[in-house]
C-alpha atoms as a PDB file:
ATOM      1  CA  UNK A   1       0.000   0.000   0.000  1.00  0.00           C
ATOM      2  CA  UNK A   2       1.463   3.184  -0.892  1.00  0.00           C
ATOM      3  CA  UNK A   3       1.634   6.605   1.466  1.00  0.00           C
ATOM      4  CA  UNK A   4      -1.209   8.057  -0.069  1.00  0.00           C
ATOM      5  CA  UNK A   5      -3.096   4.914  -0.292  1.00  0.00           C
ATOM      6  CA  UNK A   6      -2.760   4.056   3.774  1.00  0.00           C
ATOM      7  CA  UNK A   7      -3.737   8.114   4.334  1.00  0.00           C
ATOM      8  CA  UNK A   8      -6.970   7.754   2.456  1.00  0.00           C
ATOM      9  CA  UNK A   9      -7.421   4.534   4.211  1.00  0.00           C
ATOM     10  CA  UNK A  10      -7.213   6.073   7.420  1.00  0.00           C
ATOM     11  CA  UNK A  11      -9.348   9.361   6.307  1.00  0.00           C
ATOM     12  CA  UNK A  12     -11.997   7.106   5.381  1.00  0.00           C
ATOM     13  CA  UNK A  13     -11.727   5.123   8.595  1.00  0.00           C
ATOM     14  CA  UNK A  14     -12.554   8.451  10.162  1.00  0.00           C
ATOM     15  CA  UNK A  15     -16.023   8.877   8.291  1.00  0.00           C
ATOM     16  CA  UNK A  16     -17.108   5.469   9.192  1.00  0.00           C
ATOM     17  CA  UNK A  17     -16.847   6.788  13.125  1.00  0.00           C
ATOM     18  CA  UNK A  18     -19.185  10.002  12.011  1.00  0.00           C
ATOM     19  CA  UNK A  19     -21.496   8.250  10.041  1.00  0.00           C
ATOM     20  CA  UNK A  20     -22.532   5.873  13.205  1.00  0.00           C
ATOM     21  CA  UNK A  21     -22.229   9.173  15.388  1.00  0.00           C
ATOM     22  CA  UNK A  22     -24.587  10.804  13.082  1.00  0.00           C
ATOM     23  CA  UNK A  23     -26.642   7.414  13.131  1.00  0.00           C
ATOM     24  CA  UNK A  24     -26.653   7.996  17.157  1.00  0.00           C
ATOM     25  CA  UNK A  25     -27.279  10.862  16.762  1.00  0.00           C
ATOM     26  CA  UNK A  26     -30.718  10.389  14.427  1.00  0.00           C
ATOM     27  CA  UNK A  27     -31.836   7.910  17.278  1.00  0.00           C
ATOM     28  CA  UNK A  28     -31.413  10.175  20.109  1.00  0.00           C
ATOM     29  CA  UNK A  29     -33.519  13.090  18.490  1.00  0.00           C
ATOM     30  CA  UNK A  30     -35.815   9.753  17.630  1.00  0.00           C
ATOM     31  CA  UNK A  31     -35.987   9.099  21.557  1.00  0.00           C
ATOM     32  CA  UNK A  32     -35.828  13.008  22.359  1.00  0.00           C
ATOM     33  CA  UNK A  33     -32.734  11.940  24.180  1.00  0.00           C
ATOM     34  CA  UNK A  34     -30.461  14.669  22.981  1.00  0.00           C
ATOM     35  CA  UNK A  35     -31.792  17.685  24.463  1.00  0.00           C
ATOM     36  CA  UNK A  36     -30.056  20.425  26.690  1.00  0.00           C
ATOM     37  CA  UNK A  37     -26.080  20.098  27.605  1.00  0.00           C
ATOM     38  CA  UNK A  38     -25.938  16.474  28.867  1.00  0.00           C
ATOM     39  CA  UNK A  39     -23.113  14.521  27.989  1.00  0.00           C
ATOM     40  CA  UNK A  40     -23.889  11.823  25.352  1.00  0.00           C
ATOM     41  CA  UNK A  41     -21.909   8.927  24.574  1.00  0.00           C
ATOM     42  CA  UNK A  42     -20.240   9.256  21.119  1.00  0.00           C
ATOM     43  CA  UNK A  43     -17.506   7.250  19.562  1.00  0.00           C
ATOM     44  CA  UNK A  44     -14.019   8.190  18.947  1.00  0.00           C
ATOM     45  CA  UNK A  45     -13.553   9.272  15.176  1.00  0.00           C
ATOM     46  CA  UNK A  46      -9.865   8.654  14.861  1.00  0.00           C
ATOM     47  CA  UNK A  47      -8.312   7.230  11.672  1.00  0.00           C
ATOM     48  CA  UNK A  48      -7.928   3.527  13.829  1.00  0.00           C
ATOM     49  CA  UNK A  49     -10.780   0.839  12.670  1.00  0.00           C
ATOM     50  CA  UNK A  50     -10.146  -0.955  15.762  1.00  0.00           C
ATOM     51  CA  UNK A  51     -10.698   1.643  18.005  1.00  0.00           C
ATOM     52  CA  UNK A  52     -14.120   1.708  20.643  1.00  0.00           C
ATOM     53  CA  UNK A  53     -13.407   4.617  22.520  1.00  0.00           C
ATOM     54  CA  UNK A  54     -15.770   6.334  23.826  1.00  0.00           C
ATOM     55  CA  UNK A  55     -16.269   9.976  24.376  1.00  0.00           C
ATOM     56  CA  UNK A  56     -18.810  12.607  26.268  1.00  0.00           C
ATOM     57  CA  UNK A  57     -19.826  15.466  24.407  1.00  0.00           C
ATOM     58  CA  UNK A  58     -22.811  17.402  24.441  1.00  0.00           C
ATOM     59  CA  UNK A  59     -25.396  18.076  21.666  1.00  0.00           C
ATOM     60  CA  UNK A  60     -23.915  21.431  20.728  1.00  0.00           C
ATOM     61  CA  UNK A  61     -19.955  20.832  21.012  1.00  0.00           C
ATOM     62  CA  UNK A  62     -20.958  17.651  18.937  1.00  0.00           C
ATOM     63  CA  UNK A  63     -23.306  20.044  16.342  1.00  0.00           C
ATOM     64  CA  UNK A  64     -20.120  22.699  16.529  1.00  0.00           C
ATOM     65  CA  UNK A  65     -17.728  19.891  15.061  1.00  0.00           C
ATOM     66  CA  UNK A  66     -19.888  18.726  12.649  1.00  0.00           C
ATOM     67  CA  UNK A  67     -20.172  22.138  10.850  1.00  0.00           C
ATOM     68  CA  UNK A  68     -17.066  21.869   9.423  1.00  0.00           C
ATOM     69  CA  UNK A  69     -16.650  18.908   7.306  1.00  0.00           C
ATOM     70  CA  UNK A  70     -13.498  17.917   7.404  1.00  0.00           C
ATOM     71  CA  UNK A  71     -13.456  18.390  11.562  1.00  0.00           C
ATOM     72  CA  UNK A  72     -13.497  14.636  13.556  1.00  0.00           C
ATOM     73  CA  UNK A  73     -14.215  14.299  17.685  1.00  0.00           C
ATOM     74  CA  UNK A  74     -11.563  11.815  18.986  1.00  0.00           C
ATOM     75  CA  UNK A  75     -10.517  10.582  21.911  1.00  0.00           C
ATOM     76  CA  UNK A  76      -7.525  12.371  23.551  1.00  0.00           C
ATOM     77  CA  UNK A  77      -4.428  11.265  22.284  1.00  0.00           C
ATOM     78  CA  UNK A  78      -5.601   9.725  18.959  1.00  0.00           C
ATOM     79  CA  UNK A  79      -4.667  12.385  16.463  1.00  0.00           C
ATOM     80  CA  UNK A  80      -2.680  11.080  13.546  1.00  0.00           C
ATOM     81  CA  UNK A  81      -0.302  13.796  12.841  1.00  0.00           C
ATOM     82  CA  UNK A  82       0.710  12.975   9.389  1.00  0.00           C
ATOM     83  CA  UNK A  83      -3.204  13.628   8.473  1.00  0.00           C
ATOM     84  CA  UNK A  84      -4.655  15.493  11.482  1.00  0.00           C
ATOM     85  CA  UNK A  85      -4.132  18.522  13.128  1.00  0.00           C
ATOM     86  CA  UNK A  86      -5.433  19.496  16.374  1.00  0.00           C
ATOM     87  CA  UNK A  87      -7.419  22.613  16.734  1.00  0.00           C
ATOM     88  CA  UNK A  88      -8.996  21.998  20.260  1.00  0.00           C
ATOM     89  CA  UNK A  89      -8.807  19.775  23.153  1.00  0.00           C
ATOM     90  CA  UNK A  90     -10.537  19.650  26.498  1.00  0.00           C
ATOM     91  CA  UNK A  91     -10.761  16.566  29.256  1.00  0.00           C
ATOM     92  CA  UNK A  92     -13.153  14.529  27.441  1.00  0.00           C
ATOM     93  CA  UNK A  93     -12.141  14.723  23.998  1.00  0.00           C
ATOM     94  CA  UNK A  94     -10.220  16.785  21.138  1.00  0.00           C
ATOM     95  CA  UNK A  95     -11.165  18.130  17.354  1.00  0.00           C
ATOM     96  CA  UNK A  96      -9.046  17.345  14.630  1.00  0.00           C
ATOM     97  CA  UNK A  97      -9.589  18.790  11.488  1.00  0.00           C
ATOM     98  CA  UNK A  98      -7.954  16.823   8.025  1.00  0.00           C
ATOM     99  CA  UNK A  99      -5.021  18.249   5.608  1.00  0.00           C
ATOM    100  CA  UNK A 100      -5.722  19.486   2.541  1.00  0.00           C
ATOM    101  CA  UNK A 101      -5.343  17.000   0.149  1.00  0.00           C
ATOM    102  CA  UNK A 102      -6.995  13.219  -0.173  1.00  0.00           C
ATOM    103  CA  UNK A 103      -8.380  12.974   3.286  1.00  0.00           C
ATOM    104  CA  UNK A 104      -9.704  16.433   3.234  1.00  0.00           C
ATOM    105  CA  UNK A 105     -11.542  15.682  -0.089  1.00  0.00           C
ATOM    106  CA  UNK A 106     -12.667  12.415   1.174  1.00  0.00           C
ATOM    107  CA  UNK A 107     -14.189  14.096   4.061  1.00  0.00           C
ATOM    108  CA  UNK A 108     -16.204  16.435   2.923  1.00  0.00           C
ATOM    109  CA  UNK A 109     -17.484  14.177  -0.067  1.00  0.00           C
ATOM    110  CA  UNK A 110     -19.097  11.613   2.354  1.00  0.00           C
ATOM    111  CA  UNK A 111     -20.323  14.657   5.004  1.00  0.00           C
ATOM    112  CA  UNK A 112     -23.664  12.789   5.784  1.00  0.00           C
ATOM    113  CA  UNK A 113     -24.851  16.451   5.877  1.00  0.00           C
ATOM    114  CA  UNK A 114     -23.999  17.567   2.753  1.00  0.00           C
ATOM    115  CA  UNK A 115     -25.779  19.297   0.891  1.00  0.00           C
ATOM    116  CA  UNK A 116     -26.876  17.450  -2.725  1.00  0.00           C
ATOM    117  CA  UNK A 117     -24.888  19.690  -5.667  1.00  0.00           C
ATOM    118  CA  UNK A 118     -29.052  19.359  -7.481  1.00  0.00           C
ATOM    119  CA  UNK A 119     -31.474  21.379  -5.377  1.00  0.00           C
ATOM    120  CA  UNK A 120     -33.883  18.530  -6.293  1.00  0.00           C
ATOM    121  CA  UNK A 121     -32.241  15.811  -4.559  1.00  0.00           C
ATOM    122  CA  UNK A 122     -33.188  15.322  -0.791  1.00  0.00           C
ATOM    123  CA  UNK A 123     -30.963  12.866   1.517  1.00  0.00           C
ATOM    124  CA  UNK A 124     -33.120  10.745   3.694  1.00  0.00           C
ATOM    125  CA  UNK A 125     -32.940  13.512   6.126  1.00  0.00           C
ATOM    126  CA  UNK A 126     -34.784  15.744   4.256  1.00  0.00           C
ATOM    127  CA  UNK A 127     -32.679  18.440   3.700  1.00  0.00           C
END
């Protein structure tokens, strides 16, 4: 596997973590768990498939992350720096945000909350 190969591997690890966050996410509002600033239980979006970490973030440091596509929650300490950098940390967990490049691109192109490029399309989300 070449360099660029194993970084796109890893960036794409990375957006297998948000999708099931965003997935959690979906079932919370379903339960109208998600409400105020209680912690929820998240999983750690590093670039490692094996990792289960879990994390405690609230509804709106989780929503503040998410705006920005290419930004990841992680566990403290699980930053890649050959494809990460940090831009924030706190006790419970840090936010990465991806390179320019492959991972960057790969990032934003499977943001569950992307907007479709045809006004006509709709995600399952309705937006």
């Amino acid at each position: 596997m070449s360099v660029s190969d194993w970084r796109e591997q890893e960036a794409t690890n990375e957006t297998v973590f948000r999708a099931m966050n965003e997935w959690t996410e979906e079932v919370n509002d379903d339960a109208q768990l998600s409400v105020g600033h209680r912690t929820g239980i998240y999983l750690c979006e590093c670039s490692d498939r094996r990792c289960t970490e879990p994390i405690g973030m609230t509804r709106p440091e989780y929503e503040a992350v998410r705006a920005v596509p290419v930004r990841f929650a992680i566990a403290l300490n699980h930053e890649n720096p050959e494809i990460d950098r940090v831009l924030f940390e706190n006790p419970r967990f840090a936010t990465v945000e991806k390179f320019f490049g492959a991972g960057a691109k790969i990032a934003r192109i499977t943001d569950p909350r992307r907007r479709p490029e045809n006004p006509m399309q709709r995600d399952n989300r309705g937006r």
